[in-house]
PDB file of N, CA and C in Angstrom:
ATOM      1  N   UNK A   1     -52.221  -3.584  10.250  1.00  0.00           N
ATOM      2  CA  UNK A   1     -51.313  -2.550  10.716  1.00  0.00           C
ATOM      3  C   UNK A   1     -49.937  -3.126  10.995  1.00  0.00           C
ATOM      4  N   UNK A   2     -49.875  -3.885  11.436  1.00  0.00           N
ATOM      5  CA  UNK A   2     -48.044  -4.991  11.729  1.00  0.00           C
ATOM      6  C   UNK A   2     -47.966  -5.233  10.641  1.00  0.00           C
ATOM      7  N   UNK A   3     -48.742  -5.942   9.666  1.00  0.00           N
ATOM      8  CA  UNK A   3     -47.876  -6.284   8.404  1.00  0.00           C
ATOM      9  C   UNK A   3     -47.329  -4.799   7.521  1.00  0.00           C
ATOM     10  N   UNK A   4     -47.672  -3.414   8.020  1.00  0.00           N
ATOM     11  CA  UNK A   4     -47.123  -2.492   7.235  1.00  0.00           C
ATOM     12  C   UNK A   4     -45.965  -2.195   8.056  1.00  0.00           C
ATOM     13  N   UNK A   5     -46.002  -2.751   9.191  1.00  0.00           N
ATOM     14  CA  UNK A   5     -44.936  -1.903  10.167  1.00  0.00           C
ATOM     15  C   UNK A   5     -43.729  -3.070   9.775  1.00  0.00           C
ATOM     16  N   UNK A   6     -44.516  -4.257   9.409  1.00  0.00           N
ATOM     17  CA  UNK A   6     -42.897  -5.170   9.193  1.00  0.00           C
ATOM     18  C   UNK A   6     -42.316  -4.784   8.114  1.00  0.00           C
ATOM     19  N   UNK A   7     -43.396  -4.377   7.067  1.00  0.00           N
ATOM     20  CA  UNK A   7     -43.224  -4.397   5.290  1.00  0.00           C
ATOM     21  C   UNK A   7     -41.951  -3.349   5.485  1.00  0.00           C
ATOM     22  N   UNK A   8     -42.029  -2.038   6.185  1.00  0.00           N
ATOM     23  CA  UNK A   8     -41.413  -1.000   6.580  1.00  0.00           C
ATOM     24  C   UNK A   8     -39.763  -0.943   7.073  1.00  0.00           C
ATOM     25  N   UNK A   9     -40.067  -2.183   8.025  1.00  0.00           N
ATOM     26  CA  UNK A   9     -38.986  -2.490   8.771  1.00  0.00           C
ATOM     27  C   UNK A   9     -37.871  -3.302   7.703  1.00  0.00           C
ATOM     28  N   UNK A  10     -38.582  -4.060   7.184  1.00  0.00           N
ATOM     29  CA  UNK A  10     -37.709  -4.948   6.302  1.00  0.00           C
ATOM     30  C   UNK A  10     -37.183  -4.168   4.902  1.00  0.00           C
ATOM     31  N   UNK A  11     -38.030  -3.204   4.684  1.00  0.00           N
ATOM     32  CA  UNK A  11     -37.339  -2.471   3.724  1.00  0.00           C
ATOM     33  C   UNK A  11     -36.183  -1.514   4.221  1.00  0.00           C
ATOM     34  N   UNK A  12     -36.286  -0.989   5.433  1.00  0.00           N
ATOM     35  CA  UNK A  12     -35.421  -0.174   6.001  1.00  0.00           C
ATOM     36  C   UNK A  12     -34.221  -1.142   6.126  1.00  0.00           C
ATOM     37  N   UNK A  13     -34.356  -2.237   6.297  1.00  0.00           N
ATOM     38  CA  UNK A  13     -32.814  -3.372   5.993  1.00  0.00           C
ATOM     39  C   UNK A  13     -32.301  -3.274   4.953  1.00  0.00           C
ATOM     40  N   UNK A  14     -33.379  -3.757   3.707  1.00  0.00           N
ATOM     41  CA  UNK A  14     -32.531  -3.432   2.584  1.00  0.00           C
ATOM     42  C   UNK A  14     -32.198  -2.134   2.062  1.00  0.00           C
ATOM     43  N   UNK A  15     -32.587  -1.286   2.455  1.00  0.00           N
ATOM     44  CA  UNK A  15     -32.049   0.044   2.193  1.00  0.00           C
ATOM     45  C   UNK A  15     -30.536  -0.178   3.107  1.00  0.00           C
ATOM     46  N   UNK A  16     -30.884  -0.087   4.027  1.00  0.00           N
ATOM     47  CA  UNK A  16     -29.213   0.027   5.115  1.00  0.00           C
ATOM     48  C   UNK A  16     -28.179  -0.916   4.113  1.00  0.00           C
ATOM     49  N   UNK A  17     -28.746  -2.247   3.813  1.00  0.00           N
ATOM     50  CA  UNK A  17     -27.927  -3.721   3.382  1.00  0.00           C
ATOM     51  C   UNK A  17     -26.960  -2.864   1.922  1.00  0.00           C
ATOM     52  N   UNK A  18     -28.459  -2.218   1.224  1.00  0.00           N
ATOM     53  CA  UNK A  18     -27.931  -1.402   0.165  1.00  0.00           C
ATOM     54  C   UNK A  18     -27.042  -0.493   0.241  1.00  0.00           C
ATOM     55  N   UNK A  19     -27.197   0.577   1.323  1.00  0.00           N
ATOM     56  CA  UNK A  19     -25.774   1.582   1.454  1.00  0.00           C
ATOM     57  C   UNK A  19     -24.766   0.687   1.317  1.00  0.00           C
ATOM     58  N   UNK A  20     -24.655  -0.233   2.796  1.00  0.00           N
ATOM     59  CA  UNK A  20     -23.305  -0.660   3.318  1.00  0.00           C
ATOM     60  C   UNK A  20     -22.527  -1.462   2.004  1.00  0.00           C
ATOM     61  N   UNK A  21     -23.523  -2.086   0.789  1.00  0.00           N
ATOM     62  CA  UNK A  21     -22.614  -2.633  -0.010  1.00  0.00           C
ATOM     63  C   UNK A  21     -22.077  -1.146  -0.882  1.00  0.00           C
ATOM     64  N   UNK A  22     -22.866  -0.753  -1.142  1.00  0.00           N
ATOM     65  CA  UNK A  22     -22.457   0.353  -2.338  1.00  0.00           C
ATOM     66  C   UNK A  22     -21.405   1.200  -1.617  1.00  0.00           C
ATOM     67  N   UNK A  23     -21.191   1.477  -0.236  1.00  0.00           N
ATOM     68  CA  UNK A  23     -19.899   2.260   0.719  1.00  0.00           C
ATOM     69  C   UNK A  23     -18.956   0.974   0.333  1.00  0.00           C
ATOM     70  N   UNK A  24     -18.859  -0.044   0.656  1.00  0.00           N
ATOM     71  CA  UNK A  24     -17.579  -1.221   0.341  1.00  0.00           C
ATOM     72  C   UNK A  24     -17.262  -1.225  -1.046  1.00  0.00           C
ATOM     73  N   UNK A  25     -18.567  -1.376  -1.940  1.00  0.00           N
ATOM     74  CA  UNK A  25     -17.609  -0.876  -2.784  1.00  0.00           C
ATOM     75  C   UNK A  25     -16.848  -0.017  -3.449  1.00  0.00           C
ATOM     76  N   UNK A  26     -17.199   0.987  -3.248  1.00  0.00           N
ATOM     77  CA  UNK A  26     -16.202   2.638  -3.568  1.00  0.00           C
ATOM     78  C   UNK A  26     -15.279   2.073  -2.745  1.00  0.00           C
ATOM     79  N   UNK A  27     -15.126   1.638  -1.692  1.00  0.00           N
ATOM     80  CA  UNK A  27     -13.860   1.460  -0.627  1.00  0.00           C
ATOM     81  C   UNK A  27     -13.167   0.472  -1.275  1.00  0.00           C
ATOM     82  N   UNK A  28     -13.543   0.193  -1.768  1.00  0.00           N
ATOM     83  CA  UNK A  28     -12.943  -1.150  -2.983  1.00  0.00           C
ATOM     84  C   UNK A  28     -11.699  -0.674  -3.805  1.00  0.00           C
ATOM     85  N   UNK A  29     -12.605   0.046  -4.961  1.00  0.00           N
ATOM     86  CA  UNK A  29     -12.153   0.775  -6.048  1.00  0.00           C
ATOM     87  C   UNK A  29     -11.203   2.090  -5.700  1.00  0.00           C
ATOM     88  N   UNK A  30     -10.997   2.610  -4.331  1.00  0.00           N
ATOM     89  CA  UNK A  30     -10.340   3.282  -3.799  1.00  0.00           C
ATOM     90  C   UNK A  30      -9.023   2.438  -3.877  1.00  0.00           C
ATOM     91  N   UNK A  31      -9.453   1.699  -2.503  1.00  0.00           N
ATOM     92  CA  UNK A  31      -8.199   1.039  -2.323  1.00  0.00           C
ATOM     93  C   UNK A  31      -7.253   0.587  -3.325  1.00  0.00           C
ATOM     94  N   UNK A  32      -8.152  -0.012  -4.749  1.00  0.00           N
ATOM     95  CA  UNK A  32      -7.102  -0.112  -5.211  1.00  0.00           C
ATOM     96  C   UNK A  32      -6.740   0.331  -5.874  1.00  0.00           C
ATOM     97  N   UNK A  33      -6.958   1.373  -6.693  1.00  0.00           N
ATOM     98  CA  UNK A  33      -6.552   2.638  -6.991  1.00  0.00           C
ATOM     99  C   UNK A  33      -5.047   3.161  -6.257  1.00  0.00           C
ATOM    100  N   UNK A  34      -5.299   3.295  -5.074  1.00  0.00           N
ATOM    101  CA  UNK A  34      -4.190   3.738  -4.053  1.00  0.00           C
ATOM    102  C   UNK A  34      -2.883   2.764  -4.175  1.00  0.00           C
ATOM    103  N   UNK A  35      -3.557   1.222  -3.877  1.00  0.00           N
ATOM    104  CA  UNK A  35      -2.507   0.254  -3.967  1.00  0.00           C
ATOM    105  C   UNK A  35      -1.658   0.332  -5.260  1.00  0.00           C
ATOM    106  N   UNK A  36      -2.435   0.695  -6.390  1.00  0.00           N
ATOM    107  CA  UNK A  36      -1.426   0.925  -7.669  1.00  0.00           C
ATOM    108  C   UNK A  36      -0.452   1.986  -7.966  1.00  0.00           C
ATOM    109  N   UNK A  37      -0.723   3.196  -7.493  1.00  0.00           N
ATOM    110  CA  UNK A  37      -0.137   4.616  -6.875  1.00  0.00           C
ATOM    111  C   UNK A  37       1.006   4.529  -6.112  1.00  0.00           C
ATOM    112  N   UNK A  38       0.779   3.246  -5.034  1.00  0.00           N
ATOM    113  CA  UNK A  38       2.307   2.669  -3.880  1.00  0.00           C
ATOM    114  C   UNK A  38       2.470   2.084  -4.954  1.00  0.00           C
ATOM    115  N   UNK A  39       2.391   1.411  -5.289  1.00  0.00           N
ATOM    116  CA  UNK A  39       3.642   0.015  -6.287  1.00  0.00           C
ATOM    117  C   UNK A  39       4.198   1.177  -7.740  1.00  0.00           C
ATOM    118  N   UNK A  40       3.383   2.003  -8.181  1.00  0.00           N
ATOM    119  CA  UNK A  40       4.447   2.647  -8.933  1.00  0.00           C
ATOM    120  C   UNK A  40       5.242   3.798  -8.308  1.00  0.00           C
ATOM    121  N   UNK A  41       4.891   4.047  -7.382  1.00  0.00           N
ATOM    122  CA  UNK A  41       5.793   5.287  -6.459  1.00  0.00           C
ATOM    123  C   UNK A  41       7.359   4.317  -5.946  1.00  0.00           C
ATOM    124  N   UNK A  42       6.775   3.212  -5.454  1.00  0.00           N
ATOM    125  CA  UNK A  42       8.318   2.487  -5.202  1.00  0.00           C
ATOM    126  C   UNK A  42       8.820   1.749  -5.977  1.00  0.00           C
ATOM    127  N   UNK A  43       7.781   1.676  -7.465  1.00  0.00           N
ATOM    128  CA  UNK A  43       8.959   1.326  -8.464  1.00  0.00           C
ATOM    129  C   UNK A  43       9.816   2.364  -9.062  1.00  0.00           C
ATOM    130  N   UNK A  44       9.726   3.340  -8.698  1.00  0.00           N
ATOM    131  CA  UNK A  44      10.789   4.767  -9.050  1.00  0.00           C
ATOM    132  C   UNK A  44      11.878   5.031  -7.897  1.00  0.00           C
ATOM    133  N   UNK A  45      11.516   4.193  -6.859  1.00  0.00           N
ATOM    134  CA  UNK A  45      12.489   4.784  -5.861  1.00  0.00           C
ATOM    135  C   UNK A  45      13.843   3.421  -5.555  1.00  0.00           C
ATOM    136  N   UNK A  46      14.920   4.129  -4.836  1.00  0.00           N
ATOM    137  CA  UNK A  46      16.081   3.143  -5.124  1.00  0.00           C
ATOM    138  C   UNK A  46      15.526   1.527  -4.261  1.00  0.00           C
ATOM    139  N   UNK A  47      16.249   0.584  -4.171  1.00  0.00           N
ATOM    140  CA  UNK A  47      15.936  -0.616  -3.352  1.00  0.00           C
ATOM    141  C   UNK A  47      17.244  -1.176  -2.905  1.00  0.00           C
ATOM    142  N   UNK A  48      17.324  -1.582  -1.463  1.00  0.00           N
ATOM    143  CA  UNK A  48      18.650  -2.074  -0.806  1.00  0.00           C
ATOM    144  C   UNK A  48      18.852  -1.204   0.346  1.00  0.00           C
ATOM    145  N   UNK A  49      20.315  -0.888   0.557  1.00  0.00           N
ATOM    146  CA  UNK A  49      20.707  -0.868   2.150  1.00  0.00           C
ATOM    147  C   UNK A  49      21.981   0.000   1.640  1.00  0.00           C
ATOM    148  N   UNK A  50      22.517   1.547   2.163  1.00  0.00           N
ATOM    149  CA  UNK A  50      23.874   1.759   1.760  1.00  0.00           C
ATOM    150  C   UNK A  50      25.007   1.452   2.838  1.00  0.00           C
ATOM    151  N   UNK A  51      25.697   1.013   1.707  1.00  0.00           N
ATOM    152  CA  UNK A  51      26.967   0.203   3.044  1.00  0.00           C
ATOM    153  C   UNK A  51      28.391   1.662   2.505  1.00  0.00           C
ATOM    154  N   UNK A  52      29.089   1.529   3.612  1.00  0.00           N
ATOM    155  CA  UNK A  52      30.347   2.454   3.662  1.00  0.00           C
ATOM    156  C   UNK A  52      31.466   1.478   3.762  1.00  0.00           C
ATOM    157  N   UNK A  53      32.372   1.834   2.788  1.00  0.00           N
ATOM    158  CA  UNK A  53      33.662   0.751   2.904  1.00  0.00           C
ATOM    159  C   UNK A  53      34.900   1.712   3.275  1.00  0.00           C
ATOM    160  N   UNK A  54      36.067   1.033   3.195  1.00  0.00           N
ATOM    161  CA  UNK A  54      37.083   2.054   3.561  1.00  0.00           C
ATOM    162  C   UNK A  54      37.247   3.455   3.342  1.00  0.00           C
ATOM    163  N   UNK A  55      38.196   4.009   3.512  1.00  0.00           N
ATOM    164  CA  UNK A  55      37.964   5.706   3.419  1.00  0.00           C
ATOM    165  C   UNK A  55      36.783   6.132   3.369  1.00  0.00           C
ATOM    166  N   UNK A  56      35.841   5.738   3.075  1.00  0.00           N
ATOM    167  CA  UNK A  56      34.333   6.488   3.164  1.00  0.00           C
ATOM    168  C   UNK A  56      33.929   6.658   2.071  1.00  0.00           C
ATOM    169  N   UNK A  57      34.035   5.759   1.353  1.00  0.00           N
ATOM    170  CA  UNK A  57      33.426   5.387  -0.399  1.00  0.00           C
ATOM    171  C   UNK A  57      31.547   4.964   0.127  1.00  0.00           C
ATOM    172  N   UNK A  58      30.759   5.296  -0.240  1.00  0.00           N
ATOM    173  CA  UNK A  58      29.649   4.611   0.073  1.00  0.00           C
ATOM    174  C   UNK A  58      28.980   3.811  -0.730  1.00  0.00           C
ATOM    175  N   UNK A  59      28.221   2.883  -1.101  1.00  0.00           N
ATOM    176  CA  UNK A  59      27.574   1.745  -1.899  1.00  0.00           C
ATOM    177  C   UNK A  59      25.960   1.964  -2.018  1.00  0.00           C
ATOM    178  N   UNK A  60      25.493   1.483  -2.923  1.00  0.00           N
ATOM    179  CA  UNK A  60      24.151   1.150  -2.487  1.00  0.00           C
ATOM    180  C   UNK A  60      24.110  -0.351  -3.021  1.00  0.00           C
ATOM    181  N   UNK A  61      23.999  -1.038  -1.970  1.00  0.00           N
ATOM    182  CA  UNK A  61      23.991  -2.727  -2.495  1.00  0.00           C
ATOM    183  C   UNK A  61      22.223  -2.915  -2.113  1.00  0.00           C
ATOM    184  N   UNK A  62      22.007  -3.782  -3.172  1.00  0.00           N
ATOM    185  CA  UNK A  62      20.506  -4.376  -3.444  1.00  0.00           C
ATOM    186  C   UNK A  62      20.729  -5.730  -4.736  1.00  0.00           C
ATOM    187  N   UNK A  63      19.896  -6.280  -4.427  1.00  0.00           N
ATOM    188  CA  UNK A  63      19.686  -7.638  -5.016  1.00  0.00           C
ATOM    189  C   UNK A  63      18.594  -7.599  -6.351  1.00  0.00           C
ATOM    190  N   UNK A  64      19.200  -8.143  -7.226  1.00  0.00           N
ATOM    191  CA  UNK A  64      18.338  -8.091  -8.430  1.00  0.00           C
ATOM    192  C   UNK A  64      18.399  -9.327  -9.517  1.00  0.00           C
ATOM    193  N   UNK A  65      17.729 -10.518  -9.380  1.00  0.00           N
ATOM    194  CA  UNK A  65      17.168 -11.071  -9.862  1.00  0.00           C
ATOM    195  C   UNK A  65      17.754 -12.603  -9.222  1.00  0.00           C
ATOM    196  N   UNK A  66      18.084 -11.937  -7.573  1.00  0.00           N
ATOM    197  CA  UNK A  66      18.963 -13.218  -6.944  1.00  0.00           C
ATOM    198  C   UNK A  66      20.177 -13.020  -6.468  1.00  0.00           C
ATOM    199  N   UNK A  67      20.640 -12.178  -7.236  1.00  0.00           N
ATOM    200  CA  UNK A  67      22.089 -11.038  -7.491  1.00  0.00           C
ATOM    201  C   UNK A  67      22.723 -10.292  -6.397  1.00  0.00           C
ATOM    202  N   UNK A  68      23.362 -10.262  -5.683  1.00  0.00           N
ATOM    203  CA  UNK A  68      23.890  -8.890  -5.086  1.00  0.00           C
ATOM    204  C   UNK A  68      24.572  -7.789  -6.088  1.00  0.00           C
ATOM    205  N   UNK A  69      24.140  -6.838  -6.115  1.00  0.00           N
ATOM    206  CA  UNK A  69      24.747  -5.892  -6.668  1.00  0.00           C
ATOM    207  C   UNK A  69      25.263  -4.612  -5.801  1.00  0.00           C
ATOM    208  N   UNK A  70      26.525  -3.711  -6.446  1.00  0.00           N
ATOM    209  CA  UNK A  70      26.782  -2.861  -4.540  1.00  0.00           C
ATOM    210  C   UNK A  70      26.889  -1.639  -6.290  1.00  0.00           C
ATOM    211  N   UNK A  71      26.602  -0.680  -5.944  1.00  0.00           N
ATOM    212  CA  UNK A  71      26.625   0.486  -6.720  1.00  0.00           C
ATOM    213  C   UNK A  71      26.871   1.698  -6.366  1.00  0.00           C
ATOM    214  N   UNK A  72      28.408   2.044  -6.724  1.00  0.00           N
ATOM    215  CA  UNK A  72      28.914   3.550  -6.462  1.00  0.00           C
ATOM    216  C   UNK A  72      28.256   4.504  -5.721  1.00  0.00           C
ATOM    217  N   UNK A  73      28.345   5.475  -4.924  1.00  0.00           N
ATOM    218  CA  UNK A  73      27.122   7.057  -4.415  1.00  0.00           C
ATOM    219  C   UNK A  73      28.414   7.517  -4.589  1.00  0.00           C
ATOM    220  N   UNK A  74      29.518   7.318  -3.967  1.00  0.00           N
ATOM    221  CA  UNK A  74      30.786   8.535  -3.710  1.00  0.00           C
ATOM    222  C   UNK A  74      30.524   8.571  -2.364  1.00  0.00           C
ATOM    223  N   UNK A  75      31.404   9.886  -2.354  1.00  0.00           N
ATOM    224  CA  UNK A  75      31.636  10.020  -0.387  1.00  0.00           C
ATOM    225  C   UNK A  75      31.061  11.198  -0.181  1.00  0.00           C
ATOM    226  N   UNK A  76      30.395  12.045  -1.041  1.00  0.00           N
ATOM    227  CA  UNK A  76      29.721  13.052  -0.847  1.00  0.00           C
ATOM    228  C   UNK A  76      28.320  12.681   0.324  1.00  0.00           C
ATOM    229  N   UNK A  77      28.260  13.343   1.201  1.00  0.00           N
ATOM    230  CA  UNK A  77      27.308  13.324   2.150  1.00  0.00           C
ATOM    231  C   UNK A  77      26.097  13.575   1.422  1.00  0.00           C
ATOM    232  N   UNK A  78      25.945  14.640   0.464  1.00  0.00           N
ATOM    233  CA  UNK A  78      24.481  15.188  -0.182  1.00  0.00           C
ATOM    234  C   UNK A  78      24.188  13.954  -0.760  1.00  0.00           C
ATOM    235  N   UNK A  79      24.768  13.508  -1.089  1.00  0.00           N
ATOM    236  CA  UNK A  79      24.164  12.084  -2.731  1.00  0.00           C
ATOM    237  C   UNK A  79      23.851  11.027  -1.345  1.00  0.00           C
ATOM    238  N   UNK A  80      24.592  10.985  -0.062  1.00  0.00           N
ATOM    239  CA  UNK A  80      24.304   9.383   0.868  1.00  0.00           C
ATOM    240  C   UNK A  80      23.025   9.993   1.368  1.00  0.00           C
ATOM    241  N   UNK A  81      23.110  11.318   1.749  1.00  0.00           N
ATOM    242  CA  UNK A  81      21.543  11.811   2.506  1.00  0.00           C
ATOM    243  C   UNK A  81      20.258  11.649   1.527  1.00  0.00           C
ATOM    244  N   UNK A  82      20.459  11.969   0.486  1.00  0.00           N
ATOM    245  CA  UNK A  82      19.156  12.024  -0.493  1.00  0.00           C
ATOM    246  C   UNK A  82      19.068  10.511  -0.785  1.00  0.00           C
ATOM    247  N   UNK A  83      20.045   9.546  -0.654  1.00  0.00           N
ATOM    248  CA  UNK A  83      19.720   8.139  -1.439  1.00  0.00           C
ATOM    249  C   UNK A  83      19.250   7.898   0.143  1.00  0.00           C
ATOM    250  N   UNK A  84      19.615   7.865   1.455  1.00  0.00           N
ATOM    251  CA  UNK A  84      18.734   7.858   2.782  1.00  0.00           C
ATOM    252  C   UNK A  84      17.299   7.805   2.409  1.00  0.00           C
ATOM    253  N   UNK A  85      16.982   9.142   2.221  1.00  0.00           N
ATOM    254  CA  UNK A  85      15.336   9.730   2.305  1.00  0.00           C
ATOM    255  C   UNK A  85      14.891   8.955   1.534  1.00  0.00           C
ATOM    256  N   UNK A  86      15.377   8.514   0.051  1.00  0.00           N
ATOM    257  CA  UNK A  86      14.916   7.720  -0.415  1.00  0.00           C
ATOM    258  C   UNK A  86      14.341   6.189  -0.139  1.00  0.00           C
ATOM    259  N   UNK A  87      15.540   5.563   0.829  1.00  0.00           N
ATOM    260  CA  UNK A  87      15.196   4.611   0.878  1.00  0.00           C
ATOM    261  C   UNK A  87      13.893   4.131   2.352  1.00  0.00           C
ATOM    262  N   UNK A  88      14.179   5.549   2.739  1.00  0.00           N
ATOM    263  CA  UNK A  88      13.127   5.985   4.103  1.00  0.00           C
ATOM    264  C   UNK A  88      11.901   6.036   3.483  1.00  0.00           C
ATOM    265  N   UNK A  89      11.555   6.709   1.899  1.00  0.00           N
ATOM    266  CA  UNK A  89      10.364   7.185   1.869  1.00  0.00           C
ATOM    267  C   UNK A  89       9.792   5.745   0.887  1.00  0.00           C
ATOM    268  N   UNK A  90      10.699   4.613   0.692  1.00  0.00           N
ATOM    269  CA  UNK A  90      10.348   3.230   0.204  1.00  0.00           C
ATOM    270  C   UNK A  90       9.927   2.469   0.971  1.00  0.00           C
ATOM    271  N   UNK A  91      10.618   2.659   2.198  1.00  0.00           N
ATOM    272  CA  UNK A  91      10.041   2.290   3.778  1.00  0.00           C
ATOM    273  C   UNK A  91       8.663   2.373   3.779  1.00  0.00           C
ATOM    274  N   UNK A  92       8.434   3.429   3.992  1.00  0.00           N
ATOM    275  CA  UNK A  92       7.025   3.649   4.286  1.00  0.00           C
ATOM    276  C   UNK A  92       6.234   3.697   3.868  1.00  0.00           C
ATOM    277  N   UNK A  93       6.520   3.499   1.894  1.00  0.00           N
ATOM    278  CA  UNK A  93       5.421   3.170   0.925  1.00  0.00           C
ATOM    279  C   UNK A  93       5.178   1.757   1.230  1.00  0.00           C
ATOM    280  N   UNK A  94       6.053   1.242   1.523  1.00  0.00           N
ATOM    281  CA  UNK A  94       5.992   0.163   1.600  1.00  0.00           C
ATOM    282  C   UNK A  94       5.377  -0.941   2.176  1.00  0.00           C
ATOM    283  N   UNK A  95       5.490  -0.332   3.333  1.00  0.00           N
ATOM    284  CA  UNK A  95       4.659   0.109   4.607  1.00  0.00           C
ATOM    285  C   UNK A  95       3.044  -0.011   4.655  1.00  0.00           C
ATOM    286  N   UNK A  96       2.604   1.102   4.019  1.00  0.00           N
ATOM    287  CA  UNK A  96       1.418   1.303   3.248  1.00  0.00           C
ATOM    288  C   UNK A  96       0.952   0.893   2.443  1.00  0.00           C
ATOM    289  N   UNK A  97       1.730   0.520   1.767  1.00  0.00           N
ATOM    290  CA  UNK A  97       1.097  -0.688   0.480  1.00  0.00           C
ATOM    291  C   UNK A  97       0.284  -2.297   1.471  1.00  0.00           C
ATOM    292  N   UNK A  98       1.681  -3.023   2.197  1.00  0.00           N
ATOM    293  CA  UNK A  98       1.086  -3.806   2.931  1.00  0.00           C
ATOM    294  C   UNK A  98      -0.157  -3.259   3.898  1.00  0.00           C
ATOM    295  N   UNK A  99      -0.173  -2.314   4.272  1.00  0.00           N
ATOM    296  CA  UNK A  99      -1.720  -2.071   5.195  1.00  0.00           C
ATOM    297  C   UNK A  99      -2.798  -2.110   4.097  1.00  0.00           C
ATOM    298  N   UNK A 100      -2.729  -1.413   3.080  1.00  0.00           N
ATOM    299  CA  UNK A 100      -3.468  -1.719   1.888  1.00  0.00           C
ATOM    300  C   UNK A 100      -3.994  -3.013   1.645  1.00  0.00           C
ATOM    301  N   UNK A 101      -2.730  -3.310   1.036  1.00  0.00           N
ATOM    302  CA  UNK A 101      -3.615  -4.819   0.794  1.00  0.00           C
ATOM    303  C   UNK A 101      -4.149  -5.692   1.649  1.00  0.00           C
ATOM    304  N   UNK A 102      -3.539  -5.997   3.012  1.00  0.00           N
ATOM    305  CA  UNK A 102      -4.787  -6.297   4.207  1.00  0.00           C
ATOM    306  C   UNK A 102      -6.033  -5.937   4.015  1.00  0.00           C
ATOM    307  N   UNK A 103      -5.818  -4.367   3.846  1.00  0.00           N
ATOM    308  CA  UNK A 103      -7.533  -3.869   4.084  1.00  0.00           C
ATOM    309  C   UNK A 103      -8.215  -4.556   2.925  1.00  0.00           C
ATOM    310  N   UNK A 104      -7.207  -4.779   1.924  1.00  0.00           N
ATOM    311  CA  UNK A 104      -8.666  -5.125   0.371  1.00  0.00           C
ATOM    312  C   UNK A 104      -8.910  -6.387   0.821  1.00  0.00           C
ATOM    313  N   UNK A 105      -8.124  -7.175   1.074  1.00  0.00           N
ATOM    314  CA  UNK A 105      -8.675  -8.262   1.581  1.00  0.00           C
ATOM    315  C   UNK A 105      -9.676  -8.744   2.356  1.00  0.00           C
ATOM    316  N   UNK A 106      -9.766  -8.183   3.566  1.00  0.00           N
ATOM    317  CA  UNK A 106     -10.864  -7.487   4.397  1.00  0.00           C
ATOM    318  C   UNK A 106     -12.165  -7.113   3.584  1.00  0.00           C
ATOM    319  N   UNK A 107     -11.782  -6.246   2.980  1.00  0.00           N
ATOM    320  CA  UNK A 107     -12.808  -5.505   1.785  1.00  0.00           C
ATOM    321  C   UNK A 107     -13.566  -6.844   0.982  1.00  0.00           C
ATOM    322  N   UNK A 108     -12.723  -7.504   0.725  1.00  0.00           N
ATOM    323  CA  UNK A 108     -13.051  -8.614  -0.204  1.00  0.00           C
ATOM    324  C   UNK A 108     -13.827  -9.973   0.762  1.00  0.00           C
ATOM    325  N   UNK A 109     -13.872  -9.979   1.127  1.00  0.00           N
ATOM    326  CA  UNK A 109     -14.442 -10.792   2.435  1.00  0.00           C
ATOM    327  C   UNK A 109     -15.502 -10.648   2.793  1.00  0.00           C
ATOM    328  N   UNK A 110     -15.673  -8.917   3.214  1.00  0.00           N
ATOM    329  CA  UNK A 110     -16.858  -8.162   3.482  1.00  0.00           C
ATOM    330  C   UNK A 110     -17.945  -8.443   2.257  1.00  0.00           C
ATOM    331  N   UNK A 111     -17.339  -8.236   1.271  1.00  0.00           N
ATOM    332  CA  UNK A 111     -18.559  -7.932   0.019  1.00  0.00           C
ATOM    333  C   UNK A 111     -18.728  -9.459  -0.084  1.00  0.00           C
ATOM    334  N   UNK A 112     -17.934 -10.454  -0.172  1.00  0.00           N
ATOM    335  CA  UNK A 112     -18.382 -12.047  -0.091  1.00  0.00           C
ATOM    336  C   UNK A 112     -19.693 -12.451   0.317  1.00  0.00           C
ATOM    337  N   UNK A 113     -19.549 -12.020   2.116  1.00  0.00           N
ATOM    338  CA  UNK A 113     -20.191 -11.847   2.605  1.00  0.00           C
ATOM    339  C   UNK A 113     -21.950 -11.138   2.337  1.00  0.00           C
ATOM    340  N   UNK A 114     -21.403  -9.988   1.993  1.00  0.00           N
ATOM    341  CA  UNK A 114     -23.081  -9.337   1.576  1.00  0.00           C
ATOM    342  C   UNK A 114     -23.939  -9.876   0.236  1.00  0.00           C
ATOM    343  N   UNK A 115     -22.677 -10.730  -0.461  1.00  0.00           N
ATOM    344  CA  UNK A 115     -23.255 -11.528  -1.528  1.00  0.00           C
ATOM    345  C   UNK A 115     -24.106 -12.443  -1.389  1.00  0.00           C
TER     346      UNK A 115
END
């Protein structure tokens, strides 16, 4: 009678052992899925800092391949606000990308582990 209750018990491990890998890995294949989604979302969006020079000409300076480069907007408020949001919503992909890849890492560790 104990050796069925262990036989029982120990299978109920590998059943659990079995979810928890097969949940890590979908969490896997998620993640990086997602992580590729951020890196092409902020390869469409602008990169740098806008600077304002005299009279109120505005720039968008960013660095490219080592480079400073400073690039025209005008003094129109609509074109400095939308290149803003932009560089707000690079922010925070950005943002997210790094929490991302922490987690796969994590992720990757975990499944090491259950290996």
């Amino acid at each position: 009678m104990v050796d069925i209750l262990r036989l029982v018990w120990y299978h109920q491990l590998e059943v659990r052992a079995m979810l928890i890998d097969s949940v890590v890995q979908r969490e896997a294949v998620r993640n990086e899925q997602m992580i590729l989604q951020y890196e092409s979302l902020i390869g469409e969006l602008p990169k740098g800092s806008i600077t304002c020079r005299k009279n109120g000409y505005y720039y968008l300076r960013y660095r490219e391949d080592g480079k400073l480069y400073d690039r025209y907007i005008g003094k129109g408020a609509e074109k400095v606000d939308a290149i803003r949001e932009k560089l707000a919503l690079r922010k925070h992909y950005t943002e997210m990308l790094s929490a991302l890849k922490r987690e796969q890492k994590t992720i990757h560790r975990l499944l090491e582990e259950l290996a």
